[in-house]
Protein backbone atom coordinates (compact mmCIF):
# COMPACT_ATOMS: atom_id res chain seq x y z
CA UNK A 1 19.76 -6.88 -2.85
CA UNK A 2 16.18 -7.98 -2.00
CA UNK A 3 15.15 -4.83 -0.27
CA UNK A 4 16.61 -2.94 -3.22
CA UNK A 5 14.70 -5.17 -5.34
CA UNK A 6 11.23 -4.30 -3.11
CA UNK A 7 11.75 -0.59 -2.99
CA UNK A 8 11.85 -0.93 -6.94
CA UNK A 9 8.52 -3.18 -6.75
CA UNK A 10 6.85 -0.76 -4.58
CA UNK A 11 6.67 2.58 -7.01
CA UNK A 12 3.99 1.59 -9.21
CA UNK A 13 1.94 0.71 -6.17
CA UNK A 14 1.20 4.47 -5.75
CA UNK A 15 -0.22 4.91 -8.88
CA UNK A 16 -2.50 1.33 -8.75
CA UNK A 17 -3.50 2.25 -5.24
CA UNK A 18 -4.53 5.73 -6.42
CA UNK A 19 -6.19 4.55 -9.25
CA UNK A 20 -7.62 1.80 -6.61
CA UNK A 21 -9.10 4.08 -4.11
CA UNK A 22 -9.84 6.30 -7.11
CA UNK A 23 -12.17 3.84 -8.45
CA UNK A 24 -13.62 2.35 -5.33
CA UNK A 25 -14.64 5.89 -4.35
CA UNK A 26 -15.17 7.64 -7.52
CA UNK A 27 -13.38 10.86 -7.03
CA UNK A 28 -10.70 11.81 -9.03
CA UNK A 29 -9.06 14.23 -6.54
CA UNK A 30 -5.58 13.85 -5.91
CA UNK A 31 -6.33 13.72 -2.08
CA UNK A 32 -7.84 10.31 -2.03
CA UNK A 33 -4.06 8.64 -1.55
CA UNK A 34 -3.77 10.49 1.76
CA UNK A 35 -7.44 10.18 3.37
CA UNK A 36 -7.38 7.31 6.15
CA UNK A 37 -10.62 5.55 4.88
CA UNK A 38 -10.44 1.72 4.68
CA UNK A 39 -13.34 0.58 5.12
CA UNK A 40 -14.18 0.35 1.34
CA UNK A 41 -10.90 -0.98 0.59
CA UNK A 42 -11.04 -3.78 2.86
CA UNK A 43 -14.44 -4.91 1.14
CA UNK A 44 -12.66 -4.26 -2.72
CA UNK A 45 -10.32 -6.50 -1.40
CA UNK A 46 -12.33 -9.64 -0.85
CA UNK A 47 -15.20 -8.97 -3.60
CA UNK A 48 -16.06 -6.60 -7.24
CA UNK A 49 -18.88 -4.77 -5.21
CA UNK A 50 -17.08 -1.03 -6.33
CA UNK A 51 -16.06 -2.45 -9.92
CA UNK A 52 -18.54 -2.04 -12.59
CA UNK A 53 -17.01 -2.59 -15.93
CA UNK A 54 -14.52 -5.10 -17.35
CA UNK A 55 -11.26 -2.90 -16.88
CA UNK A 56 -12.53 -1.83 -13.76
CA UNK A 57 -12.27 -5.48 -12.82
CA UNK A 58 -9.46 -6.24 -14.58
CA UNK A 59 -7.54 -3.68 -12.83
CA UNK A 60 -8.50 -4.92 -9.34
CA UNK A 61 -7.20 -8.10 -10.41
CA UNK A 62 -3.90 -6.49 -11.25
CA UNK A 63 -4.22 -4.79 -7.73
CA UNK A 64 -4.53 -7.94 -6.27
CA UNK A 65 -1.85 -9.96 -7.15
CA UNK A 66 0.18 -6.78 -7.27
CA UNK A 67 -0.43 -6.91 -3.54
CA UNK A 68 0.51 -10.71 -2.79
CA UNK A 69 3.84 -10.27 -4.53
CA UNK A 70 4.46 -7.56 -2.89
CA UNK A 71 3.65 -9.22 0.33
CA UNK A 72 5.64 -12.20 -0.55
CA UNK A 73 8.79 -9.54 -1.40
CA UNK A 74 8.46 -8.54 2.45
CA UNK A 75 7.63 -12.03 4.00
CA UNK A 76 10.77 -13.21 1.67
CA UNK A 77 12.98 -9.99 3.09
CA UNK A 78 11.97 -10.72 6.77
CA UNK A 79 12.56 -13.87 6.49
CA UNK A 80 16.13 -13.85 5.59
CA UNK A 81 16.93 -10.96 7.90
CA UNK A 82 15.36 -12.85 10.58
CA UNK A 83 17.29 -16.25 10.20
CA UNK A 84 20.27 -14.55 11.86
């Protein structure tokens, strides 16, 4: 049930991480989910260096904790499978 429940968390993550790398680049092409650069992201990560305006920050902060609950989903999943 938990895995189900992660693979449901985990579709809107493709549209905040394009809109993500979207921002922190500032391209709009389409290609920008599939480009191996991580450099930038990495840095958005940990600071609002790429995030000029309020809803630019406000949707890093959605990113964000987007990404710890999704993290917490898989730590959670491992976790139980692991237990044995």
């Amino acid at each position: 049930m938990l895995i189900v429940i992660f693979l449901a968390y985990g579709i809107p993550l493709w549209r905040m991480r394009y809109r993500w790398r979207a921002t922190i680049y500032r391209t709009d092409r389409w290609t920008i989910n599939v480009l191996p650069w991580f450099g930038r992201d990495l840095a958005a990560l940990f600071s609002n260096r790429y995030f000029t305006s309020d809803g630019e920050r406000r949707m890093a902060r959605r990113y964000r904790i987007y990404l710890v609950i999704y993290f917490a989903l898989l730590v959670l999943i491992l976790g139980l499978s692991g237990g044995g």
